[in-house]
Protein backbone atom coordinates (compact mmCIF):
# COMPACT_ATOMS: atom_id res chain seq x y z
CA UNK A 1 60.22 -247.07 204.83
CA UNK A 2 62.31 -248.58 207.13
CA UNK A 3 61.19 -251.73 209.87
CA UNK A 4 61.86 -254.62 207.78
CA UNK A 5 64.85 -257.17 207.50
CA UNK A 6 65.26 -257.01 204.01
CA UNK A 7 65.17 -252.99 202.35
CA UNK A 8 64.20 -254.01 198.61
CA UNK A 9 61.67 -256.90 198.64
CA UNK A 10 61.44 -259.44 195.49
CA UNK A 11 58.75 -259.32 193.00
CA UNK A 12 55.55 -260.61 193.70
CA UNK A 13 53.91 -263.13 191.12
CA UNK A 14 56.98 -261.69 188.93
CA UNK A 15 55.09 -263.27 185.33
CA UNK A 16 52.19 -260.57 186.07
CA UNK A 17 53.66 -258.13 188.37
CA UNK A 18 52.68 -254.56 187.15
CA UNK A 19 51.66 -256.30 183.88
CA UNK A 20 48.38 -254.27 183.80
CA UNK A 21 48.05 -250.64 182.77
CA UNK A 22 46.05 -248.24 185.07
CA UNK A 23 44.98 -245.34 182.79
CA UNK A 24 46.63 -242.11 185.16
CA UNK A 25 43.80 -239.41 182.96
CA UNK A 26 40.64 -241.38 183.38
CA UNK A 27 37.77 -240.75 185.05
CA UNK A 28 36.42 -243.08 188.25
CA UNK A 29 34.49 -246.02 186.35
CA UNK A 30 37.09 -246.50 184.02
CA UNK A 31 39.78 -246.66 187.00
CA UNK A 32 37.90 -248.90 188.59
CA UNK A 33 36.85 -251.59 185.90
CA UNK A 34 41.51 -251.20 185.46
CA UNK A 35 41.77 -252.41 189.22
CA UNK A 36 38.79 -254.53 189.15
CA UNK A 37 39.77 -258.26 189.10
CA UNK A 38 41.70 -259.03 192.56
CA UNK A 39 39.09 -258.82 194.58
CA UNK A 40 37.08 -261.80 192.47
CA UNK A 41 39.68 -264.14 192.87
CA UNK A 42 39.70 -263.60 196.46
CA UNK A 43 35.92 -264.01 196.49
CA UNK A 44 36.30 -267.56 195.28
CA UNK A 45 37.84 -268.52 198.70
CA UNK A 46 34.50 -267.55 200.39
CA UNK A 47 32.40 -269.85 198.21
CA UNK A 48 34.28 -272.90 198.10
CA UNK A 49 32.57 -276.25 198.38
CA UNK A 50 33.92 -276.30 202.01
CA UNK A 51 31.54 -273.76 203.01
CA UNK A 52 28.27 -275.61 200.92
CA UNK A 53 27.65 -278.58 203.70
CA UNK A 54 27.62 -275.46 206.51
CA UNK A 55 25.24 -273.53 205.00
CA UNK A 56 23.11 -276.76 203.92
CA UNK A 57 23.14 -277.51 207.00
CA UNK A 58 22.25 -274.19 208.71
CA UNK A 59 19.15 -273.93 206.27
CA UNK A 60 17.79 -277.30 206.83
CA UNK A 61 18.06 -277.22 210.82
CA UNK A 62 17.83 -273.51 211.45
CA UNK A 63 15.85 -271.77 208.60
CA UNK A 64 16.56 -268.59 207.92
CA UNK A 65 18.03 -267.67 212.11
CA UNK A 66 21.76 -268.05 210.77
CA UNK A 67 21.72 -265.78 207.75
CA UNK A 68 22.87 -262.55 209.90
CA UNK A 69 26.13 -265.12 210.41
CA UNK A 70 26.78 -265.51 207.21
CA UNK A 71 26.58 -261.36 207.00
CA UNK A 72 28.93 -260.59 209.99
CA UNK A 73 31.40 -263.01 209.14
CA UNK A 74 31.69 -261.79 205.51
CA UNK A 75 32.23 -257.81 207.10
CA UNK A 76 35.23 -259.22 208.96
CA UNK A 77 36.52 -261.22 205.66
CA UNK A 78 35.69 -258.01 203.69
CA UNK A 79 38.40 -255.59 206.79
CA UNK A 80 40.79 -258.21 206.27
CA UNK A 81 40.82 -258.54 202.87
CA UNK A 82 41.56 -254.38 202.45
CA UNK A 83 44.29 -254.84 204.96
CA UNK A 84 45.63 -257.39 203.13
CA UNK A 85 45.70 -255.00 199.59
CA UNK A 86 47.11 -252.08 201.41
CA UNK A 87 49.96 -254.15 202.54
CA UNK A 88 50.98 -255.16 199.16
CA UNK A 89 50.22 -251.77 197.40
CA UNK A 90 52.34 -249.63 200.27
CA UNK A 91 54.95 -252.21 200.99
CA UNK A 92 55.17 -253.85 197.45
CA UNK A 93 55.22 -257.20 199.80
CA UNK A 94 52.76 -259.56 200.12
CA UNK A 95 52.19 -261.22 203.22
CA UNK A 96 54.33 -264.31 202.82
CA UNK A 97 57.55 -262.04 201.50
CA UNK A 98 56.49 -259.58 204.81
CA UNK A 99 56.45 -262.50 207.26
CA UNK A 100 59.94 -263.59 206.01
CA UNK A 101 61.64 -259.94 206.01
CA UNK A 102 60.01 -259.48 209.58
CA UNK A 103 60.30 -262.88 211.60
CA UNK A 104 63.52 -265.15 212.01
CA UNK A 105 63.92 -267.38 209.45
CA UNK A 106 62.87 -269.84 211.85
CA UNK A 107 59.63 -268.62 212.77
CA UNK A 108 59.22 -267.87 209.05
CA UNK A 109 59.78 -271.61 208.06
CA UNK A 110 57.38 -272.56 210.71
CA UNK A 111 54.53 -270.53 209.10
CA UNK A 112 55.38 -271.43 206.03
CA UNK A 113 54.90 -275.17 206.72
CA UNK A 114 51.19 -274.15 208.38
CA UNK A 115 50.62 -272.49 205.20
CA UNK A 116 51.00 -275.35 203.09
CA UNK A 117 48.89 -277.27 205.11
CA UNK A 118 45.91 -274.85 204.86
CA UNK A 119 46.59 -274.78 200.89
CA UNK A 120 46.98 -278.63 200.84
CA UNK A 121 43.47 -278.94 203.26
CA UNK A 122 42.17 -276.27 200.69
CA UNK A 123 43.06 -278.51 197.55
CA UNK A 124 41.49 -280.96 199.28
CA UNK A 125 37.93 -279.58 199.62
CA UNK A 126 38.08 -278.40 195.87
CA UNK A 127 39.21 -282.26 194.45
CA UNK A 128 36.14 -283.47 196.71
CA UNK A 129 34.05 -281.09 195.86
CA UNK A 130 35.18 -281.00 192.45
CA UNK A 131 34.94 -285.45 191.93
CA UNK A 132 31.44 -285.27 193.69
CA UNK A 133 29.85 -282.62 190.69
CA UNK A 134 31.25 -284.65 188.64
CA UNK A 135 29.64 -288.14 189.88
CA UNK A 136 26.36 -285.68 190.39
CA UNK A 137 26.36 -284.64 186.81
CA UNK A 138 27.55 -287.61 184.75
CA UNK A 139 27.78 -291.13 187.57
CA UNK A 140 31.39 -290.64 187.15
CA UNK A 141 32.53 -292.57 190.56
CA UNK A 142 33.93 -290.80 192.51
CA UNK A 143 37.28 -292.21 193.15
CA UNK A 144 37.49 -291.70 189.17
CA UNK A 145 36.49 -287.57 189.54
CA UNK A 146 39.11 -287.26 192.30
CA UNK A 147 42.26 -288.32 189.53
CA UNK A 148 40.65 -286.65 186.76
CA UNK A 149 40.78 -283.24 188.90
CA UNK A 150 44.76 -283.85 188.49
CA UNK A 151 43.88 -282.60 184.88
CA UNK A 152 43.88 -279.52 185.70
CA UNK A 153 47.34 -278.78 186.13
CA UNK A 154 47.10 -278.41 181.91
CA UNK A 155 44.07 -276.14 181.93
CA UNK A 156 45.97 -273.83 184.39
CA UNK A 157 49.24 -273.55 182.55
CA UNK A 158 47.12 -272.76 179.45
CA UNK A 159 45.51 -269.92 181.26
CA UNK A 160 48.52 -268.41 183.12
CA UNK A 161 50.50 -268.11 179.12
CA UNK A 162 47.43 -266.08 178.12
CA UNK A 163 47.75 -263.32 180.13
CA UNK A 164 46.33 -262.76 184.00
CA UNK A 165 43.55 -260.82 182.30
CA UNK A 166 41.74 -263.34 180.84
CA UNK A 167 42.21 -265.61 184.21
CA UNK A 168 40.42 -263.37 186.21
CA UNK A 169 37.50 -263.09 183.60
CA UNK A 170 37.23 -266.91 183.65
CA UNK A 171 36.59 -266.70 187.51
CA UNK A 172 33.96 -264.05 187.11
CA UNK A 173 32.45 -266.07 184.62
CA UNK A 174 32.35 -268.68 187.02
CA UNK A 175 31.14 -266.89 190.07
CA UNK A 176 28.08 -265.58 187.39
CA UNK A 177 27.50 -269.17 186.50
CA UNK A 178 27.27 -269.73 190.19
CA UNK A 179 24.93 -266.87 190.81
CA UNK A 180 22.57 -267.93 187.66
CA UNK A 181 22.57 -271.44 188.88
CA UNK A 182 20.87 -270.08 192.81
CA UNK A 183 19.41 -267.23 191.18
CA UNK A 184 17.30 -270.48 189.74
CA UNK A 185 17.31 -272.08 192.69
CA UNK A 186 15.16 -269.64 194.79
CA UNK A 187 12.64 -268.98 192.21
CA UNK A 188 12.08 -272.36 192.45
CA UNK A 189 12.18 -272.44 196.32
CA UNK A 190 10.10 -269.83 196.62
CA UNK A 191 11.09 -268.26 199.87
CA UNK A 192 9.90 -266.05 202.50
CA UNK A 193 10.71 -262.85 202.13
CA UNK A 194 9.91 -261.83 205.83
CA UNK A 195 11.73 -264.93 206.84
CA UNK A 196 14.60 -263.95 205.13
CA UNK A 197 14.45 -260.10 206.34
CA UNK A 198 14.34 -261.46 209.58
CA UNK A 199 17.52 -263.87 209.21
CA UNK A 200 19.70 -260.78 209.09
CA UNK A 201 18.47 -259.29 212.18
CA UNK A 202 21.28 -261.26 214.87
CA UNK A 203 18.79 -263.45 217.26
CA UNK A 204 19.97 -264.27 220.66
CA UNK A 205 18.57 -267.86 220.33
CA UNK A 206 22.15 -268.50 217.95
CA UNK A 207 23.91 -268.25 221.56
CA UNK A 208 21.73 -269.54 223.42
CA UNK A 209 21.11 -273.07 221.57
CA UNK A 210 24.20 -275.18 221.65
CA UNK A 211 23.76 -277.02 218.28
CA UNK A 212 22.86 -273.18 216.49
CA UNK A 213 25.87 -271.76 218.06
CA UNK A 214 28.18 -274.82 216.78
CA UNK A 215 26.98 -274.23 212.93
CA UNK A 216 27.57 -270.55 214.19
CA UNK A 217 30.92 -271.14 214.47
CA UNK A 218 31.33 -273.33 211.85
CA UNK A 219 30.11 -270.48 209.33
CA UNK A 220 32.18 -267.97 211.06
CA UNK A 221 34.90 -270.37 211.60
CA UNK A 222 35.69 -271.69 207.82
CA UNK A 223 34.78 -268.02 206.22
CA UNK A 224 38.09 -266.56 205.53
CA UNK A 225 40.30 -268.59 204.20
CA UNK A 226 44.24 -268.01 205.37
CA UNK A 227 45.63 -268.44 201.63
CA UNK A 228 43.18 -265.57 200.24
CA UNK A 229 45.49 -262.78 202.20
CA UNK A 230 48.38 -263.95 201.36
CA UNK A 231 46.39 -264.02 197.41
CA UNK A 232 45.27 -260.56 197.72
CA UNK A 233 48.40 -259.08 198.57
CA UNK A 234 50.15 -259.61 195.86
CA UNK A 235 47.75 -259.66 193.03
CA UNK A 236 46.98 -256.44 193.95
CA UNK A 237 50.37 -255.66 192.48
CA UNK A 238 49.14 -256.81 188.88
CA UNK A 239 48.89 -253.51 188.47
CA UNK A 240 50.65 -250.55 187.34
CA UNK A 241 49.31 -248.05 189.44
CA UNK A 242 51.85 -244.99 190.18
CA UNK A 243 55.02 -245.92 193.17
CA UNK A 244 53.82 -242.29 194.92
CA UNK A 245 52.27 -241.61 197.84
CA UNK A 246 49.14 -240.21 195.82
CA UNK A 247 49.03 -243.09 193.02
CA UNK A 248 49.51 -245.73 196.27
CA UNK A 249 46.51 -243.86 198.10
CA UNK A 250 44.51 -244.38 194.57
CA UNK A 251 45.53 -248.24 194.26
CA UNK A 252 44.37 -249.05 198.01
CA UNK A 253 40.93 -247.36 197.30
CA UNK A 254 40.02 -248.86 194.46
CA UNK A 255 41.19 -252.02 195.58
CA UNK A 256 39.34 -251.76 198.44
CA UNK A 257 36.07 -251.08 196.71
CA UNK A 258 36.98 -254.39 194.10
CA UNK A 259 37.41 -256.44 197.04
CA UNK A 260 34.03 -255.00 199.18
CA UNK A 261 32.04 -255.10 195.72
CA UNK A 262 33.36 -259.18 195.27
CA UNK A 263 32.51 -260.09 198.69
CA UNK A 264 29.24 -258.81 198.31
CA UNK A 265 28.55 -261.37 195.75
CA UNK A 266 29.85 -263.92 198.03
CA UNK A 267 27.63 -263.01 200.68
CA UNK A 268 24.74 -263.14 197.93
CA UNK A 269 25.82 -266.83 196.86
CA UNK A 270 26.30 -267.92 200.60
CA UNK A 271 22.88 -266.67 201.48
CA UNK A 272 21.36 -268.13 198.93
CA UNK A 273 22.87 -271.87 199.79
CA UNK A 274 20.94 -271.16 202.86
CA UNK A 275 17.53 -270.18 201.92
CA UNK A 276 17.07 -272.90 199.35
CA UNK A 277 18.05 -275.18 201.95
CA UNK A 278 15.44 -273.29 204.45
CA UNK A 279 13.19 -272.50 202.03
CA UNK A 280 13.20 -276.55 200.36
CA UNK A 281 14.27 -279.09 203.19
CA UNK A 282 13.48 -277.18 206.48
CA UNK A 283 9.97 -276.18 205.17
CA UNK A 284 9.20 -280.04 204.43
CA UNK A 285 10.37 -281.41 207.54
CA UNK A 286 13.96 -282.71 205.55
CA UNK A 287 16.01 -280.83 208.96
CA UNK A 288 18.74 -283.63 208.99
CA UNK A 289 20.31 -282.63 205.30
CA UNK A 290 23.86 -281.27 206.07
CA UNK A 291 25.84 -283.51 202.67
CA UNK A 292 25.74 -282.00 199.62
CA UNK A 293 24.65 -285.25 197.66
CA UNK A 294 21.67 -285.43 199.95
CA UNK A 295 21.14 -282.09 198.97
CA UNK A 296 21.49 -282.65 195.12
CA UNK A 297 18.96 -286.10 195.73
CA UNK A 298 16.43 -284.15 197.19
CA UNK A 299 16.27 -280.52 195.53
CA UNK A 300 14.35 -281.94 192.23
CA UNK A 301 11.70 -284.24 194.09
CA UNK A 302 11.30 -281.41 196.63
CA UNK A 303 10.86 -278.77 194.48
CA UNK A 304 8.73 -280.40 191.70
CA UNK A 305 11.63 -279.15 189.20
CA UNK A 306 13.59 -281.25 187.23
CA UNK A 307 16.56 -279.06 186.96
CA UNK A 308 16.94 -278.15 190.09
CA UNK A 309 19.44 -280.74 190.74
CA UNK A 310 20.86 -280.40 187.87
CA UNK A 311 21.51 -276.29 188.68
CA UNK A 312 22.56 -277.31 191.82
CA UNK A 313 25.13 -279.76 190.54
CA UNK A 314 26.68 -277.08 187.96
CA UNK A 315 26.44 -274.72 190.51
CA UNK A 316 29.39 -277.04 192.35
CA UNK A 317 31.21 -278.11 189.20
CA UNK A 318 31.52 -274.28 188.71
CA UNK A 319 32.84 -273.32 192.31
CA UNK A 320 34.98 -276.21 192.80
CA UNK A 321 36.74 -275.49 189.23
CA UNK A 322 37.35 -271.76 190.79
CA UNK A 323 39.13 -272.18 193.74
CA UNK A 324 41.30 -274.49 191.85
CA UNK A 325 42.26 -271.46 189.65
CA UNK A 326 42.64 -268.99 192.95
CA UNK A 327 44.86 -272.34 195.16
CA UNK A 328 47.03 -271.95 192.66
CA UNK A 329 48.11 -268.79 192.42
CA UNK A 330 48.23 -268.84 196.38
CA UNK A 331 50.22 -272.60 196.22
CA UNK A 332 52.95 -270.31 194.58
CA UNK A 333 52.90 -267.09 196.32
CA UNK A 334 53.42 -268.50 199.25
CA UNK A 335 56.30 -270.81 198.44
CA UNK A 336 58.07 -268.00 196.52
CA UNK A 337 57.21 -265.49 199.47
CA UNK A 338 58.49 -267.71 202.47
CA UNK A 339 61.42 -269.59 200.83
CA UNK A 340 62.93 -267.79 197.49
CA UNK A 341 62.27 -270.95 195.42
CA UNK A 342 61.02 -270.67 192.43
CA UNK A 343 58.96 -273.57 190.85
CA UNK A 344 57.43 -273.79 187.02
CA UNK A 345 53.62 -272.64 188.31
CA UNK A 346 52.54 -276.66 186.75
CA UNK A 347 55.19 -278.44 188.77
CA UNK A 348 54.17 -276.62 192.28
CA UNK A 349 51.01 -277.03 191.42
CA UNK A 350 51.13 -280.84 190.59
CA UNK A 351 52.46 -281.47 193.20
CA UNK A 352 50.22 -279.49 195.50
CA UNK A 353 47.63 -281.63 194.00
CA UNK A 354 49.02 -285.13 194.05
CA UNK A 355 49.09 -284.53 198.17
CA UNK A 356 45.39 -283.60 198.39
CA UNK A 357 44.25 -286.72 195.39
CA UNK A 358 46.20 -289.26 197.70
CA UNK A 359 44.23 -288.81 200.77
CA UNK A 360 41.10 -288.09 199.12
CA UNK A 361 41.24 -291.33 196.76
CA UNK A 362 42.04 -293.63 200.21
CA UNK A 363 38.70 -292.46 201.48
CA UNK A 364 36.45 -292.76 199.02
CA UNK A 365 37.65 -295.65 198.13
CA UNK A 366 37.81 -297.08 201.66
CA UNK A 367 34.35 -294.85 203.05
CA UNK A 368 32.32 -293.67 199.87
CA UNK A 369 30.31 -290.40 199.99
CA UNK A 370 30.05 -290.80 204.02
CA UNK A 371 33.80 -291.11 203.67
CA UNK A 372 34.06 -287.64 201.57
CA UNK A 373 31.70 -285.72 204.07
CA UNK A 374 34.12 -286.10 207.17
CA UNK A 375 36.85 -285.41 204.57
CA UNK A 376 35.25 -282.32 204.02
CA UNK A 377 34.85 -281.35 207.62
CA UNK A 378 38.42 -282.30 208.33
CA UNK A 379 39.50 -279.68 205.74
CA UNK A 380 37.57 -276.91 207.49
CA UNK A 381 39.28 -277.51 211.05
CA UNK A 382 42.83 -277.59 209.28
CA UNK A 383 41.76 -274.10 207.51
CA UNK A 384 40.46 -273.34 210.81
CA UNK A 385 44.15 -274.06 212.88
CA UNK A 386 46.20 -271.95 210.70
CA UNK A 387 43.98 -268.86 210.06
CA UNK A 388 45.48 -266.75 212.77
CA UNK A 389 48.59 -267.71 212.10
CA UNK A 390 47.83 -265.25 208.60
CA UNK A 391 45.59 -262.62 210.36
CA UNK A 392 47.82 -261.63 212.95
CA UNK A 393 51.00 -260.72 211.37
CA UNK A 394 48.79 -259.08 208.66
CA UNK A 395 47.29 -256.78 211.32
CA UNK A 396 50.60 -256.34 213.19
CA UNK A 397 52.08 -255.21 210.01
CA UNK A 398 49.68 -252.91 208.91
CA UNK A 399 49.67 -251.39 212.20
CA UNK A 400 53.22 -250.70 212.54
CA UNK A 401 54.15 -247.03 211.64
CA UNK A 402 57.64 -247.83 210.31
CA UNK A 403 56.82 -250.89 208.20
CA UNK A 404 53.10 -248.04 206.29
CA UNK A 405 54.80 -245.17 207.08
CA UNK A 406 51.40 -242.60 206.08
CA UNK A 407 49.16 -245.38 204.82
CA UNK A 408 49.23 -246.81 208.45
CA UNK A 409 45.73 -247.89 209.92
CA UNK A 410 44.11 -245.25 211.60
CA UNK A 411 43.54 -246.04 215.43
CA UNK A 412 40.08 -246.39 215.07
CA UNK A 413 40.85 -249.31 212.03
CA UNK A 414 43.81 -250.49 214.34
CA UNK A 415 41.36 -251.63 217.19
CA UNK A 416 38.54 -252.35 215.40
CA UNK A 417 41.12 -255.09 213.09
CA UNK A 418 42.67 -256.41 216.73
CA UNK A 419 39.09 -257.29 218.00
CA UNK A 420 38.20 -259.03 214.64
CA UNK A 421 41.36 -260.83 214.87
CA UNK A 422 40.70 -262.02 218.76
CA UNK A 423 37.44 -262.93 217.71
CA UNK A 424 38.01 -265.08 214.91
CA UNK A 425 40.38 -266.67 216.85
CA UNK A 426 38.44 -267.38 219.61
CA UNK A 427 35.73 -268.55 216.96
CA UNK A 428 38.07 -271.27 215.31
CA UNK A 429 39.28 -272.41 218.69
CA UNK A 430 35.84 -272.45 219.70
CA UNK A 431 35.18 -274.98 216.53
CA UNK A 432 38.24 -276.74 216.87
CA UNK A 433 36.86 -277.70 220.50
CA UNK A 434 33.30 -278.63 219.68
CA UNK A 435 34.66 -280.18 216.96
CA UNK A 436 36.88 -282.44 218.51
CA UNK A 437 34.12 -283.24 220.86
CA UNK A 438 31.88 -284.59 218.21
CA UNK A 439 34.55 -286.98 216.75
CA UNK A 440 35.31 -288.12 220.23
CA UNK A 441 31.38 -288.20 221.37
């Protein structure tokens, strides 16, 4: 295939590249559970504790109206996400190495440095969401939970020497944990079934109503996370599926059904954030909780339930700890991908780390918990800014005849991925505006 810079393209993740065997004889299920995996750790993006204070929020205030956002938003994530695996399985690129053999190296180094940023603003959300589990849990303070999440840097380099196997069953561990913990949750809430049938019917009232349509936004907004396609591309190549036009046509549908079959869960987990929020604060009159240690106070006393909070808390612990795992393997891809520089996966990710903890001690220490809220926020707009600077070229490049060759997008896909593109564009510069506004205000 011709249409790049650069014919042969470097390895992707090169320590796990092809490192896992795709049995060519076997029947469907046991294909599948070979190129299941991928789409988990992508999944871990889309239930960060950035996204936890939105969908508080949008349960307390809104009750179950803002559930068909959560749905919608997770479609588009779920398009982009199989554009993003059939770019690494036909190209053998992931997105970072495809934006560098495409652009000048100039425009290359300038999306590189966005990149970072997102990751960095990423990191951030996971050490604060991450330090306040841990002062939820055991009173740890919270300045103290933000250094000890530097710790991690050891659990990750113990991980990534066992094998990429055993990392991705550790996240799906974690994203079960997650489910058990708001599985919990809503038997405790007790919800409304019709309520919550309802939420996923769209309502006009989220346009209409100026503070529904900003949470709206914010949902939509902060969904997919710009790191997670350049992730998916190129663990996608973990494994060794056949280099022919029939094994690549194999790869992408399977990984396509991985991916669809993780977001799924996500929607699941984000959905239920919002109904015990609708289904515990809005139903008692609580429609001001949007902070996740509000939400942790009140769940117990609410609810009648002792371990409630204490679900809740885990619940955070659990997702926080995850998307650690995921930045990770993103921090690198993307700084091997743009620039050819090749850093032990503990050093890039120290220091990845020591650039969110410095920001995040200073306002803690400085602000408290109101301090780590806006924090929070912040890192949501600054995911927000750089996401179309990944969805475009990944919908440019999959689009492109010369760069897929066969396994371009069909026309219908190619418009349909152009007007989710616009759109989330227009959503995050719709956020970044009302956003703005509020700080200002």
């Amino acid at each position: 295939m011709s249409g790049w810079r650069r014919v042969s393209p470097n390895v992707s993740l090169p320590e796990a590249y092809r490192a896992l065997a795709v049995p060519q004889h076997a029947g469907f299920w046991r294909k599948l559970l070979a190129f299941s995996g991928p789409g988990y750790l992508v999944a871990v993006g889309y239930m960060d504790p950035g996204n936890w204070a939105t969908d508080i929020a949008a349960g307390s205030r809104f009750n179950y109206t803002l559930l068909s956002v959560i749905m919608i938003s997770n479609l588009m994530a779920m398009l982009l996400q199989s554009l993003a695996a059939r770019l690494g399985i036909v190209t053998g690129r992931d997105l970072a190495q495809a934006c560098r053999d495409h652009f000048s190296p100039r425009v290359s180094f300038v999306l590189w440095v966005l990149c970072e940023i997102a990751i960095i603003a990423c990191d951030l959300a996971e050490v604060i969401g991450a330090a306040i589990a841990l002062n939820l849990l055991f009173g740890i303070p919270l300045v103290w939970g933000v250094m000890l999440t530097a710790l991690d840097v050891i659990l990750l380099l113990m991980l990534q020497n066992r094998g990429f196997r055993l990392l991705e069953a550790i996240v799906i561990s974690l994203i079960i944990i997650i489910g058990v913990c708001f599985a919990a949750e809503i038997i405790f809430s007790r919800p409304d079934l019709g309520g919550i049938l309802a939420g996923f019917i769209p309502s006009p009232q989220i346009v209409t109503d100026p503070e529904m349509l900003y949470i709206a936004i914010s949902i939509l907004g902060a969904t997919v996370m710009p790191h997670n396609l350049y992730l998916h591309s190129s663990v996608v190549q973990t494994r060794r599926y056949e280099l022919t036009a029939v094994g690549k046509r194999e790869a992408i549908r399977f990984a396509t059904i991985d991916s669809t079959v993780a977001l799924m869960f996500a929607v699941l987990i984000n959905s239920a954030i919002l109904i015990v929020a609708a289904a515990t604060f809005y139903r008692t009159g609580n429609h001001e909780v949007a902070e996740i240690q509000d939400a942790y106070r009140l769940l117990s006393p609410l609810l009648g339930v002792t371990a409630a909070s204490t679900l809740f808390a885990i619940a955070l612990l659990a997702s926080g700890q995850n998307s650690t795992l995921t930045g990770t393997l993103a921090g690198q891809i993307v700084m091997e991908g743009f620039l050819n520089i090749r850093l032990r996966p503990w050093l890039r990710r120290l220091i990845t780390r020591l650039i969110a903890i410095v920001p995040a001690i200073i306002v803690t220490a400085r602000y408290g918990e109101s301090g780590t809220a806006q924090l929070l926020i912040f890192s949501q707009v600054v995911l927000s800014m750089q996401l179309s600077f990944a969805v475009f070229p990944l919908v440019m490049f999959t689009n492109d005849p010369e760069k897929m060759g066969e396994f371009v997008n069909p026309p219908w896909l190619k418009t349909l991925a152009w007007i989710i593109a616009v759109l989330i564009a227009a959503f995050n510069a719709g956020l970044l505006v009302q956003t703005f506004r509020q700080w200002l205000g």
